[in-house]
PDB file of N, CA and C in Angstrom:
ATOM      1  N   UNK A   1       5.236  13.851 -13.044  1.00  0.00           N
ATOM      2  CA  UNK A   1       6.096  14.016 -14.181  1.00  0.00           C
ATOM      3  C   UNK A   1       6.023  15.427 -14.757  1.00  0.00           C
ATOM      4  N   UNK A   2       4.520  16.027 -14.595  1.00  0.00           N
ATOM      5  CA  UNK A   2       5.089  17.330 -15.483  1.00  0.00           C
ATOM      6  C   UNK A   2       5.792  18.466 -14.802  1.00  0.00           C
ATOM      7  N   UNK A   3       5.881  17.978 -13.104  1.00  0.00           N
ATOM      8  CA  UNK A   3       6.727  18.917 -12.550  1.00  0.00           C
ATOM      9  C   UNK A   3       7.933  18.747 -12.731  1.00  0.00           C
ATOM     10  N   UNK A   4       8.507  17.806 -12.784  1.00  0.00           N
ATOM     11  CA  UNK A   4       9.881  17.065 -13.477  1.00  0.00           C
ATOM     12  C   UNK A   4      10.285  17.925 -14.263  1.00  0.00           C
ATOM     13  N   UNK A   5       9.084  18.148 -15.459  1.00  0.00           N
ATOM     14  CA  UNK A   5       9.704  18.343 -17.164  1.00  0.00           C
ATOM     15  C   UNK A   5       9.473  19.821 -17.093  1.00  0.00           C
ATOM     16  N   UNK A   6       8.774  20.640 -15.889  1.00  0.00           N
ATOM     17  CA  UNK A   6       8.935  22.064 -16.012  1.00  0.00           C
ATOM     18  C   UNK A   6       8.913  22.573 -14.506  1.00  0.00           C
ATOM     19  N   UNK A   7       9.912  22.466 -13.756  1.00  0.00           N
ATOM     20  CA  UNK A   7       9.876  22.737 -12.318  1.00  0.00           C
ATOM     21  C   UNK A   7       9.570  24.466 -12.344  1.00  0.00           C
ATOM     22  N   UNK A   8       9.419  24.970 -13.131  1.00  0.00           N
ATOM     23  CA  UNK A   8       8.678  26.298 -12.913  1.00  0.00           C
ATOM     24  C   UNK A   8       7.339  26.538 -12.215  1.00  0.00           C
ATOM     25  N   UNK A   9       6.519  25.357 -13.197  1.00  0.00           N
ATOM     26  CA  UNK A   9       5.145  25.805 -13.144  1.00  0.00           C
ATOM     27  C   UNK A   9       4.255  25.866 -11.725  1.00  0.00           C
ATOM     28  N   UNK A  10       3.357  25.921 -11.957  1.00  0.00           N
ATOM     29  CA  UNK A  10       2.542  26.297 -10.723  1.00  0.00           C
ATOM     30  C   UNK A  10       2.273  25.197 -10.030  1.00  0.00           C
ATOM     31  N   UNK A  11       2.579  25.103  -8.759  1.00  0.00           N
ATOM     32  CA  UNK A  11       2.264  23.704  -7.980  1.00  0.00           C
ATOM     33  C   UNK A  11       1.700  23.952  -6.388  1.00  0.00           C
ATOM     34  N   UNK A  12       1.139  23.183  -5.847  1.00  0.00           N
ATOM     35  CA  UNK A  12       0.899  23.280  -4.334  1.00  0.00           C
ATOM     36  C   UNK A  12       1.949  23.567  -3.696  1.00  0.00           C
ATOM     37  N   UNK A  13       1.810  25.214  -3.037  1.00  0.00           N
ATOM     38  CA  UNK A  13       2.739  25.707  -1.653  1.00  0.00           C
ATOM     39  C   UNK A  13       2.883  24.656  -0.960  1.00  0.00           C
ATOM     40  N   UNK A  14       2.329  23.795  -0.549  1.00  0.00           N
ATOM     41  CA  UNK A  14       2.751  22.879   0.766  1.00  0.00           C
ATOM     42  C   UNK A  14       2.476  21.433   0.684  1.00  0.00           C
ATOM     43  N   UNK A  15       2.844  20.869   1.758  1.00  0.00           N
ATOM     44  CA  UNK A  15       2.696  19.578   1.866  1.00  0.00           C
ATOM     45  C   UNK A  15       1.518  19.389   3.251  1.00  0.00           C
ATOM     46  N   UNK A  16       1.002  18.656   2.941  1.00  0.00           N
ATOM     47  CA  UNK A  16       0.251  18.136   4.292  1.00  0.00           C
ATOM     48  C   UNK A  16       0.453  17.341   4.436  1.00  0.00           C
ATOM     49  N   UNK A  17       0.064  17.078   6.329  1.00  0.00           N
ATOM     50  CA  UNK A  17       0.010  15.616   6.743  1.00  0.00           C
ATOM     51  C   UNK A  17      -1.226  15.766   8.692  1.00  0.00           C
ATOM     52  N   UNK A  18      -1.894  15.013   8.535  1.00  0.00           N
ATOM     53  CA  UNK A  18      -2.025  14.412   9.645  1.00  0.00           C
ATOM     54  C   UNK A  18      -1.751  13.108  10.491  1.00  0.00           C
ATOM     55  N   UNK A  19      -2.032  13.996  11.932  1.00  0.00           N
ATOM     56  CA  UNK A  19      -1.239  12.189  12.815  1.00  0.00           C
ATOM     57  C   UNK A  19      -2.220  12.263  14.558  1.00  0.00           C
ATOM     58  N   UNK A  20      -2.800  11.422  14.951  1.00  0.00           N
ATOM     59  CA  UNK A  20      -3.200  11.627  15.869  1.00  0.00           C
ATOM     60  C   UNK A  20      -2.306  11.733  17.359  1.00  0.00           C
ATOM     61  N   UNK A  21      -2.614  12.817  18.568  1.00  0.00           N
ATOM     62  CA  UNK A  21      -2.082  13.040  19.433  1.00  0.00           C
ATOM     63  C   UNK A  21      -1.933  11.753  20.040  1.00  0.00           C
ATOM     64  N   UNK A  22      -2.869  11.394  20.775  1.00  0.00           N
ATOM     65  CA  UNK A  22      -3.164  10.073  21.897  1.00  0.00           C
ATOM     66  C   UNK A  22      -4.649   9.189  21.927  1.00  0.00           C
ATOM     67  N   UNK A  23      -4.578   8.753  22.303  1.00  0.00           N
ATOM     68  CA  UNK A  23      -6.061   7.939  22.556  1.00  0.00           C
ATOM     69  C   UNK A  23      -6.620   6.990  21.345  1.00  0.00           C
ATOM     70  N   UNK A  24      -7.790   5.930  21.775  1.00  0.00           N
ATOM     71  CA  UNK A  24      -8.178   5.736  20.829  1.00  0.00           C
ATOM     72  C   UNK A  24      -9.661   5.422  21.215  1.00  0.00           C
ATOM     73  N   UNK A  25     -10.440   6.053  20.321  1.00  0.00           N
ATOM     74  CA  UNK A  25     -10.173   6.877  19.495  1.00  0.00           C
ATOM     75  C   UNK A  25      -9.276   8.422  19.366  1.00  0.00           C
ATOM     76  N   UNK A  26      -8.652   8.842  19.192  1.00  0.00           N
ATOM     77  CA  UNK A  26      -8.124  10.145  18.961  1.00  0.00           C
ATOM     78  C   UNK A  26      -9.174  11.092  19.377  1.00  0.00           C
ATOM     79  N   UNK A  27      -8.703  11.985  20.617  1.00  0.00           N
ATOM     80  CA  UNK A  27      -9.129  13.044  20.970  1.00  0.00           C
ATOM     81  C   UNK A  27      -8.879  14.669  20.299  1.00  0.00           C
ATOM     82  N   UNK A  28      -7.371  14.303  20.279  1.00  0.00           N
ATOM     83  CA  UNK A  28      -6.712  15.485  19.173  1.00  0.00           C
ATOM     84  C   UNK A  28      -5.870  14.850  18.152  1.00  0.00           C
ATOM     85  N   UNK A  29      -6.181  15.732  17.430  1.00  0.00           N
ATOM     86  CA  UNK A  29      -5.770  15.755  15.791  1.00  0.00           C
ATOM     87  C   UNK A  29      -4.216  16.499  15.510  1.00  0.00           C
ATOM     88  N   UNK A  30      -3.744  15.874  15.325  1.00  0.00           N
ATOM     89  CA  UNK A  30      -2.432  17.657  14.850  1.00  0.00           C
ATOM     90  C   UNK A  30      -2.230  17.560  12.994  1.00  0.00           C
ATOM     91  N   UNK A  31      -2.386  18.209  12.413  1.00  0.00           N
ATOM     92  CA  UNK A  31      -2.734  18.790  10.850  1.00  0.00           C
ATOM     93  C   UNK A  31      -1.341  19.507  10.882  1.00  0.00           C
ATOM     94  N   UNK A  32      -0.772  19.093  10.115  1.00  0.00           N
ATOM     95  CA  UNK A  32       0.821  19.618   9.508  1.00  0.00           C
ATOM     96  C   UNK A  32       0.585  20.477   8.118  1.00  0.00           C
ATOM     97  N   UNK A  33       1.326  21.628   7.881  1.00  0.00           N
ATOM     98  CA  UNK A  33       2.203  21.871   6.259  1.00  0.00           C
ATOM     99  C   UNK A  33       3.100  22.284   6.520  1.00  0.00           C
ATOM    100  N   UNK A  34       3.770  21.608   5.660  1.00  0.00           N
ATOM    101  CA  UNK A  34       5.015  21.901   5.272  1.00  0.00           C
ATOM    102  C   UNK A  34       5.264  22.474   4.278  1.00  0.00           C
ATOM    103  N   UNK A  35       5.907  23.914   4.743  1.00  0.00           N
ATOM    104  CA  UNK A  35       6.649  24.996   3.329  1.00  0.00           C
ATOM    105  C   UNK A  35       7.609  24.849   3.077  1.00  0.00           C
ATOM    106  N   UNK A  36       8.318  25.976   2.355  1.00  0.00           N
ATOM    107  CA  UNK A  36      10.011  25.765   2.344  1.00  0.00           C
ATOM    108  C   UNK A  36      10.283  26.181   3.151  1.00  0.00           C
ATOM    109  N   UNK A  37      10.225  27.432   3.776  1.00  0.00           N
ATOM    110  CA  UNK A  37      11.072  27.408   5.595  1.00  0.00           C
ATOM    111  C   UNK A  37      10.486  27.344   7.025  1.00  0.00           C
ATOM    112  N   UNK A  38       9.066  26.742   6.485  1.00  0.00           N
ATOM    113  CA  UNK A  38       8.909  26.783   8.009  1.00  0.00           C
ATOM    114  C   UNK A  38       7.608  25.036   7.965  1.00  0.00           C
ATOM    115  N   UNK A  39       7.861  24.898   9.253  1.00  0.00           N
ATOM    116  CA  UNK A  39       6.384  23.357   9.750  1.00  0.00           C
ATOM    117  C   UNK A  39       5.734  24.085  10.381  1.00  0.00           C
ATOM    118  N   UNK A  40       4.423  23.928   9.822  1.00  0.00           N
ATOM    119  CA  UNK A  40       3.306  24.447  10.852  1.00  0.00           C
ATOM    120  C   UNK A  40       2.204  23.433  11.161  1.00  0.00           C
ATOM    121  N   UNK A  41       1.891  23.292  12.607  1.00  0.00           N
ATOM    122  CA  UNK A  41       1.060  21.809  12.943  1.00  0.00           C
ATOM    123  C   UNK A  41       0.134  22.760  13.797  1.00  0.00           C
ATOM    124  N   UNK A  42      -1.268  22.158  13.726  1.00  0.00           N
ATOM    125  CA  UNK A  42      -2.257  22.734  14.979  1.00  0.00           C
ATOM    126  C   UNK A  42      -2.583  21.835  15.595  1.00  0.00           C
ATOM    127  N   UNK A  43      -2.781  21.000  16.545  1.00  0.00           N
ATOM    128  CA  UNK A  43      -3.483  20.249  17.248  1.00  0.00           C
ATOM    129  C   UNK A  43      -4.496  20.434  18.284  1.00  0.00           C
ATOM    130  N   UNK A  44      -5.450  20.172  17.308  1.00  0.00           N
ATOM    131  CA  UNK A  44      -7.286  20.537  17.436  1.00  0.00           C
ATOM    132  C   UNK A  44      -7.813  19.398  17.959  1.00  0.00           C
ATOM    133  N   UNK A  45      -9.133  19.252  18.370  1.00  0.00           N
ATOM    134  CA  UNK A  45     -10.022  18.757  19.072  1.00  0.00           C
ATOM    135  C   UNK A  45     -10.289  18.412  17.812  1.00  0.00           C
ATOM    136  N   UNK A  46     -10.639  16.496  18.289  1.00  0.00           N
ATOM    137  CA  UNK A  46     -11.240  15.635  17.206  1.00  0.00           C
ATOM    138  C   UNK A  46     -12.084  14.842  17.577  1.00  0.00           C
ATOM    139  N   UNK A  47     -13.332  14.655  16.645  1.00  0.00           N
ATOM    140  CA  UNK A  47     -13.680  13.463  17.178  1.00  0.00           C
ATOM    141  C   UNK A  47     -13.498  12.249  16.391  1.00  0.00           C
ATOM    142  N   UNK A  48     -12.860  11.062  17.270  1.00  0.00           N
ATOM    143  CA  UNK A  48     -12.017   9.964  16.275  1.00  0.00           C
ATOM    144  C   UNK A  48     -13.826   8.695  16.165  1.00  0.00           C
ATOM    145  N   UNK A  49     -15.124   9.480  16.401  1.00  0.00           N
ATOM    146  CA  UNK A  49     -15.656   8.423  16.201  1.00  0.00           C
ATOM    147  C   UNK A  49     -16.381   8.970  14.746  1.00  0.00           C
ATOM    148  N   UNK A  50     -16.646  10.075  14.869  1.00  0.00           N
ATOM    149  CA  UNK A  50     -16.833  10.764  13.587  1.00  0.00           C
ATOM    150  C   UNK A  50     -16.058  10.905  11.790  1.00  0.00           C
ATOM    151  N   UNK A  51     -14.321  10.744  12.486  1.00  0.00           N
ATOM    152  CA  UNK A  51     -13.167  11.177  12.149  1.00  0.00           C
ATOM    153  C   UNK A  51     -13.462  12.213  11.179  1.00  0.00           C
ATOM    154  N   UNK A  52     -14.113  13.115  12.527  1.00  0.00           N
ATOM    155  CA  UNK A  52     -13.582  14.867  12.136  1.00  0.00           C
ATOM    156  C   UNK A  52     -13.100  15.817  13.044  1.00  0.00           C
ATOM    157  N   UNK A  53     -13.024  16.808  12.528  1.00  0.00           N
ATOM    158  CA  UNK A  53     -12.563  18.198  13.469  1.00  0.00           C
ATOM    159  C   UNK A  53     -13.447  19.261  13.357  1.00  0.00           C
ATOM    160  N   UNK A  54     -13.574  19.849  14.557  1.00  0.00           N
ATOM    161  CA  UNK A  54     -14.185  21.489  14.396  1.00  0.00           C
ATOM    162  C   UNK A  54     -13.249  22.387  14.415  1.00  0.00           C
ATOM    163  N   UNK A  55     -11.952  22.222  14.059  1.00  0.00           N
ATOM    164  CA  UNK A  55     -10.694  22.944  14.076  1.00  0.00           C
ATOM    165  C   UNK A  55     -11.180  23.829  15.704  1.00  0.00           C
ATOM    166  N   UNK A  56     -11.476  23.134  16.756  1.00  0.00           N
ATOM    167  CA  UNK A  56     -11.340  24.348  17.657  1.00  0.00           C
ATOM    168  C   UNK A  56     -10.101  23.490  18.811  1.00  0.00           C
ATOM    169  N   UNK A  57     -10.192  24.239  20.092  1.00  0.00           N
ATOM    170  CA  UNK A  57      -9.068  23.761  20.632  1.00  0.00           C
ATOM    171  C   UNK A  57      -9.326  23.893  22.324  1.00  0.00           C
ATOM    172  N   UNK A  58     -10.073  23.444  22.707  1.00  0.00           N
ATOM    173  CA  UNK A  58     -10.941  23.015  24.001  1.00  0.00           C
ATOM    174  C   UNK A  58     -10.176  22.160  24.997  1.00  0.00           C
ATOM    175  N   UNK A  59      -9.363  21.038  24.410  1.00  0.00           N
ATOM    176  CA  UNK A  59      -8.306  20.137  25.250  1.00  0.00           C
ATOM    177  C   UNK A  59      -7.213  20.869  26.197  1.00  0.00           C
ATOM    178  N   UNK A  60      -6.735  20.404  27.042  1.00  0.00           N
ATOM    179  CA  UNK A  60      -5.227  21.264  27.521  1.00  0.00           C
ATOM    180  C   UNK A  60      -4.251  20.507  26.586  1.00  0.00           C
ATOM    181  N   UNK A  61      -4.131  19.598  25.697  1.00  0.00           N
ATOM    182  CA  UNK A  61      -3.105  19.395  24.691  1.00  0.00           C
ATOM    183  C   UNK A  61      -2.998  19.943  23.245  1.00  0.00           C
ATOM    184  N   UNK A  62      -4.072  21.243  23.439  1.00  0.00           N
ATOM    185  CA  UNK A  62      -4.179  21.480  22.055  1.00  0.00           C
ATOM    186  C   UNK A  62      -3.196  22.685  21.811  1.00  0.00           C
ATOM    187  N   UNK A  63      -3.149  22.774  20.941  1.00  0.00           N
ATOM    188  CA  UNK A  63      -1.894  24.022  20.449  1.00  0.00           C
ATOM    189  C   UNK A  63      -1.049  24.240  19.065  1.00  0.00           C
ATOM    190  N   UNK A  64      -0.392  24.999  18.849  1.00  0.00           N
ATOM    191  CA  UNK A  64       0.475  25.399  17.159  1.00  0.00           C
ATOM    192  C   UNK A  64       2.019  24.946  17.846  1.00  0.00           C
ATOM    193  N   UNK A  65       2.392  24.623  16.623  1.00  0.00           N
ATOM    194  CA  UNK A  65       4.013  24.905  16.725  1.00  0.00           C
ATOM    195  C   UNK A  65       4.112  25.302  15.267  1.00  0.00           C
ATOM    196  N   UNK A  66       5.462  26.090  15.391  1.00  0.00           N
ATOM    197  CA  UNK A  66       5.878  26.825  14.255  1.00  0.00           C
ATOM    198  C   UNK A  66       7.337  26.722  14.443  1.00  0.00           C
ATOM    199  N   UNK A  67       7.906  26.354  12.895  1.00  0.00           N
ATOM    200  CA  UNK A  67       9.174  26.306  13.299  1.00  0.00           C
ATOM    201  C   UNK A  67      10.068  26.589  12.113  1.00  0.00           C
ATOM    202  N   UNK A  68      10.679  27.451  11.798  1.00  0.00           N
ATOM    203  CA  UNK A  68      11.752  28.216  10.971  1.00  0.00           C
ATOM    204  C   UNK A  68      12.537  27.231  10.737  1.00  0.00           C
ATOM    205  N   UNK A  69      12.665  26.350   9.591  1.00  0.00           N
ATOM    206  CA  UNK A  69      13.469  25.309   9.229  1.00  0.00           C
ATOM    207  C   UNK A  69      14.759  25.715   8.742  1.00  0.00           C
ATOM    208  N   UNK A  70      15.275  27.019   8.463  1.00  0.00           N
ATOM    209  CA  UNK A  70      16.007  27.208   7.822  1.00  0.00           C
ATOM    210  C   UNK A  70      17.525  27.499   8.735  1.00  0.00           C
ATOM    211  N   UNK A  71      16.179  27.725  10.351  1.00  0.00           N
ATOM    212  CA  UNK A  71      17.678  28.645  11.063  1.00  0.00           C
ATOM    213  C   UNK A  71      17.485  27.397  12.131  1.00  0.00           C
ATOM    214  N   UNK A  72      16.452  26.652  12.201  1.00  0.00           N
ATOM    215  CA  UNK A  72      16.022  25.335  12.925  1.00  0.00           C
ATOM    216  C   UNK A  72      16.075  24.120  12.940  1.00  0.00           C
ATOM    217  N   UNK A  73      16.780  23.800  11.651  1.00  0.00           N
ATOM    218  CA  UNK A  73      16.379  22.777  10.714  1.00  0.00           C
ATOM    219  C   UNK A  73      16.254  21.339  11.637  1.00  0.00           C
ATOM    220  N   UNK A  74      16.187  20.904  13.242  1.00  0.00           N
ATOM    221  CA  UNK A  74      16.183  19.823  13.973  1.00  0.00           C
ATOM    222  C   UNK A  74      14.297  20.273  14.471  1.00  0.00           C
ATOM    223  N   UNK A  75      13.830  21.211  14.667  1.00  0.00           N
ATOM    224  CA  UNK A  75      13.118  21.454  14.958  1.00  0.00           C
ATOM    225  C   UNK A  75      12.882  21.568  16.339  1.00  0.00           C
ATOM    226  N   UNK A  76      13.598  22.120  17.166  1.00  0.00           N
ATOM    227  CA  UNK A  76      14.698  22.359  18.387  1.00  0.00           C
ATOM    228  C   UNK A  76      13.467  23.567  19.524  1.00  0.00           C
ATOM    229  N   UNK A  77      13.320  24.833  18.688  1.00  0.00           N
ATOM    230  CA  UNK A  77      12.523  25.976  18.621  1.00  0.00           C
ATOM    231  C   UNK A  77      11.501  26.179  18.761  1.00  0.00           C
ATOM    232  N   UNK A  78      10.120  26.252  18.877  1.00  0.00           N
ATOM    233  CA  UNK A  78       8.708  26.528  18.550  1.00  0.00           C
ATOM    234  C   UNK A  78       8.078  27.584  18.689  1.00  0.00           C
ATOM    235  N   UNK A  79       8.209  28.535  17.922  1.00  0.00           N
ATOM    236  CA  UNK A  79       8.213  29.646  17.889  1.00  0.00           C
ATOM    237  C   UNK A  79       6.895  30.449  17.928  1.00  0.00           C
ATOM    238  N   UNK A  80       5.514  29.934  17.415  1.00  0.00           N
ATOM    239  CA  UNK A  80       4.441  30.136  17.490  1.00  0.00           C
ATOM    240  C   UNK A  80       4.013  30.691  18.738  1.00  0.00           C
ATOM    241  N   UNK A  81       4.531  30.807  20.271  1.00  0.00           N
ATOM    242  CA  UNK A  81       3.851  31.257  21.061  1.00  0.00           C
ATOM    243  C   UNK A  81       5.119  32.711  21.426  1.00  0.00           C
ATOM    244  N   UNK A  82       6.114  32.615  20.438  1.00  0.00           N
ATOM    245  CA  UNK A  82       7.042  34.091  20.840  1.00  0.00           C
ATOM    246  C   UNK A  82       6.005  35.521  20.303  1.00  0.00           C
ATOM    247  N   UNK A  83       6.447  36.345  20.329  1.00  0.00           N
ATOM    248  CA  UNK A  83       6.174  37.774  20.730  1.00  0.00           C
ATOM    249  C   UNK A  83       6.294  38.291  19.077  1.00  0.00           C
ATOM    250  N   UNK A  84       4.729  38.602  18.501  1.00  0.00           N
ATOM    251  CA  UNK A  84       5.248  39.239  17.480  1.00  0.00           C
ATOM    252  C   UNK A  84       4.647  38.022  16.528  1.00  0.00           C
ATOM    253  N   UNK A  85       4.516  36.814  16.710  1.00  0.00           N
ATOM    254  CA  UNK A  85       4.348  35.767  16.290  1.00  0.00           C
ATOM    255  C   UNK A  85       2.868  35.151  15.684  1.00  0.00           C
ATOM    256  N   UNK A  86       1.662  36.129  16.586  1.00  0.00           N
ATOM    257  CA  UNK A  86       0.384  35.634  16.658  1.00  0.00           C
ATOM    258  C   UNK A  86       0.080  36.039  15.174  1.00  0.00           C
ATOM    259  N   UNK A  87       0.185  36.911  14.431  1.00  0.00           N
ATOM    260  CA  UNK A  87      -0.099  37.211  12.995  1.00  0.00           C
ATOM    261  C   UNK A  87      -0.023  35.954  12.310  1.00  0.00           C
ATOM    262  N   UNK A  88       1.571  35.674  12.152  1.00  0.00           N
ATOM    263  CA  UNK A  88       1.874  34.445  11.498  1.00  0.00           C
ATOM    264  C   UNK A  88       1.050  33.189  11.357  1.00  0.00           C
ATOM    265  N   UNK A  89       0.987  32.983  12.800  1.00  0.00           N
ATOM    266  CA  UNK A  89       0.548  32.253  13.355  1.00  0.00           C
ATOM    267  C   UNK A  89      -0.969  31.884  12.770  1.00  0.00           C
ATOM    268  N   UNK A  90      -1.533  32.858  12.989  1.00  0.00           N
ATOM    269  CA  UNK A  90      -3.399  33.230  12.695  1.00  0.00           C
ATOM    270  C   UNK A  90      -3.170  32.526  10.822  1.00  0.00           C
ATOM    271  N   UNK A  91      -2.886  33.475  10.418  1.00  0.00           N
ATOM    272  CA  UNK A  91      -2.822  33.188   8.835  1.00  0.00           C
ATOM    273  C   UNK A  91      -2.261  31.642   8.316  1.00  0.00           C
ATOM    274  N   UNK A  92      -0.685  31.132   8.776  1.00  0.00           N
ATOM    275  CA  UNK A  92      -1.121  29.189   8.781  1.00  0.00           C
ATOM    276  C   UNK A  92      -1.945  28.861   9.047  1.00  0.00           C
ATOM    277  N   UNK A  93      -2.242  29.159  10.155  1.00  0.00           N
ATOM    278  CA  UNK A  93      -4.174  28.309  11.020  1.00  0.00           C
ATOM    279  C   UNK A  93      -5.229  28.197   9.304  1.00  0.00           C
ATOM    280  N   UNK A  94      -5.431  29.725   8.967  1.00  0.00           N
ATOM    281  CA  UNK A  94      -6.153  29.328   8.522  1.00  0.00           C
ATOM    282  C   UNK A  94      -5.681  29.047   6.982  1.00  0.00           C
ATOM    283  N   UNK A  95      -4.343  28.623   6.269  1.00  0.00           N
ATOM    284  CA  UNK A  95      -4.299  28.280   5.271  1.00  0.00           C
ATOM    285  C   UNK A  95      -3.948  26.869   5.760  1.00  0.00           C
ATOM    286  N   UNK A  96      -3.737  26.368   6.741  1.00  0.00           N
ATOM    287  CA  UNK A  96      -3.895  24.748   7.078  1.00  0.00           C
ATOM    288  C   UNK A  96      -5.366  24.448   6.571  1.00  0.00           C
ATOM    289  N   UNK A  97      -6.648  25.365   7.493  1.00  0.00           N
ATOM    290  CA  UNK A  97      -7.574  24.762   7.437  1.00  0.00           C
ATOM    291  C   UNK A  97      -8.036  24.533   5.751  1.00  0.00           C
ATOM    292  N   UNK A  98      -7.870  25.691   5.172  1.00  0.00           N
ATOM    293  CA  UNK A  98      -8.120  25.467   3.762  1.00  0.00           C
ATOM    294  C   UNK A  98      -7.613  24.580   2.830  1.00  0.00           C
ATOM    295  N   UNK A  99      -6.420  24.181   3.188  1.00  0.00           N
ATOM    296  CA  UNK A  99      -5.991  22.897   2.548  1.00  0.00           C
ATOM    297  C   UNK A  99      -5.563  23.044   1.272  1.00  0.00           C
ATOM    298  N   UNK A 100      -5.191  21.713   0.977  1.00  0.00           N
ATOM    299  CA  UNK A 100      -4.483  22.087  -0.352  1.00  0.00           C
ATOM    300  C   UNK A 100      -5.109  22.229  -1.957  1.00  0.00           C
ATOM    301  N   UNK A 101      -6.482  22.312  -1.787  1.00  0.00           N
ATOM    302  CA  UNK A 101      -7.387  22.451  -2.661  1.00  0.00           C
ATOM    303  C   UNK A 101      -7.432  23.671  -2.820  1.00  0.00           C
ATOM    304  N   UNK A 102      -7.303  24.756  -1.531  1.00  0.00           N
ATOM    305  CA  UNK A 102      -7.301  26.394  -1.574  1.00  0.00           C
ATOM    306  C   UNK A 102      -6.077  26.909  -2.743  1.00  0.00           C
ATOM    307  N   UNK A 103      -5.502  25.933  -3.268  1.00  0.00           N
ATOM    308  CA  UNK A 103      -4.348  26.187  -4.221  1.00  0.00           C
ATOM    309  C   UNK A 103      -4.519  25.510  -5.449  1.00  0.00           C
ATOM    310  N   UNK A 104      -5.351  25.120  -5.779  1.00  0.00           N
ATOM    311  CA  UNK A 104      -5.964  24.013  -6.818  1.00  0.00           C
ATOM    312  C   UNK A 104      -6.237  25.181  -7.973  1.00  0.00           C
ATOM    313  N   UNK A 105      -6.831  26.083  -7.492  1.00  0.00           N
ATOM    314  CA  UNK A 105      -7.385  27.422  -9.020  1.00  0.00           C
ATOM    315  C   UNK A 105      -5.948  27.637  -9.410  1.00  0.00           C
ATOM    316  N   UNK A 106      -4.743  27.920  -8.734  1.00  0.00           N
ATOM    317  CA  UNK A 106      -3.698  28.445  -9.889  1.00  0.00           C
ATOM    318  C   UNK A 106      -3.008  27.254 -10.172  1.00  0.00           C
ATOM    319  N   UNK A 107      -3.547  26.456 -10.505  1.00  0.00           N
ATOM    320  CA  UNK A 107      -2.463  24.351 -11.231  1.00  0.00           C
ATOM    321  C   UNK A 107      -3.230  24.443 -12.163  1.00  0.00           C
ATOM    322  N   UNK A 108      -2.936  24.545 -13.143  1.00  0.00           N
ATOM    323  CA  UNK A 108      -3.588  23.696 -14.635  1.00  0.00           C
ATOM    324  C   UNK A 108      -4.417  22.575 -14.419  1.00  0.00           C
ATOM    325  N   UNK A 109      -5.598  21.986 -15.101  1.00  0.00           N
ATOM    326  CA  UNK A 109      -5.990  21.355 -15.190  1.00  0.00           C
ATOM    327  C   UNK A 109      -5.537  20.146 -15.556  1.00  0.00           C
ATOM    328  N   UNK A 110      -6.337  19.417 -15.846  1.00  0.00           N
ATOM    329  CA  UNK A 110      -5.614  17.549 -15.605  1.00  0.00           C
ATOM    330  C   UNK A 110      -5.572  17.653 -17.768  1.00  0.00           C
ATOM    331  N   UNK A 111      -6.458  18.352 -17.943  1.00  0.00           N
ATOM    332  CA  UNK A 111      -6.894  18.666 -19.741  1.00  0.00           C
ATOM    333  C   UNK A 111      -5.105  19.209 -20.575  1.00  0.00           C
ATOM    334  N   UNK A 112      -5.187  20.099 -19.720  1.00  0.00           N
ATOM    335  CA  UNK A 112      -4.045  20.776 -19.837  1.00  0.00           C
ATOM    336  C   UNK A 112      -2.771  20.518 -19.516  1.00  0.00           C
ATOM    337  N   UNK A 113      -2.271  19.338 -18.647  1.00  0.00           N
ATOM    338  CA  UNK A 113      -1.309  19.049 -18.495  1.00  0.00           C
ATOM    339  C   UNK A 113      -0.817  17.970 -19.553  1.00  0.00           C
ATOM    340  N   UNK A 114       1.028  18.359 -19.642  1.00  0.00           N
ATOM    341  CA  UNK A 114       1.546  17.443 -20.927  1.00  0.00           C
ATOM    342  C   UNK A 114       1.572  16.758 -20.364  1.00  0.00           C
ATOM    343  N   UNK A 115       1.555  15.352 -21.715  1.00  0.00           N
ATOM    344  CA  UNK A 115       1.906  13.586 -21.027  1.00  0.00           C
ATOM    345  C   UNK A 115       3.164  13.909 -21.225  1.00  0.00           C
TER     346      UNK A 115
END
């Protein structure tokens, strides 16, 4: 609601989501955010008996996709392994891994927010 009543204010860049590749237990992991113009997914090595990750990527199914929603919007493209791309690329990796807590210092507190 208080994004409702002030769509200005400061909110989480992205959305997350995870979903497992295959297996069960799950061997790989793929970790989604979603921005405004682009999906970025990694699919890392998991272990589904642990249910964790070492964010590394050891499998032959592991890998990024990246995809420009704006000029993509079916998700058609995957652009993460084009030319020019690995920067991008590097920097989602690691604001996936940080999550959406890495954005938690600039949101107001729970004290501070209007009812």
């Amino acid at each position: 609601m208080p994004l409702i009543k002030n769509p200005t204010r400061a909110w989480k860049n992205a959305s997350y989501s995870q979903y497992p590749r295959k297996g069960s237990p799950p061997k790989i992991m793929g970790y989604s955010m979603r921005l405004v113009e682009v999906r970025f997914t990694a699919w890392v090595d998991f272990d589904g008996i642990r249910n964790e990750t070492t964010w590394t990527m050891e499998q032959k199914d592991c890998g990024f996709e990246l995809y420009n929603l704006t000029a993509d919007p079916l998700e058609n493209r995957n652009l993460a392994y084009h030319d020019g791309m690995q920067q991008k690329v590097k920097m989602h990796f690691e604001q996936l891994k940080a999550g959406w807590r890495a954005t938690a210092s600039a949101l107001p507190s729970a004290a501070t927010v209007e009812a």
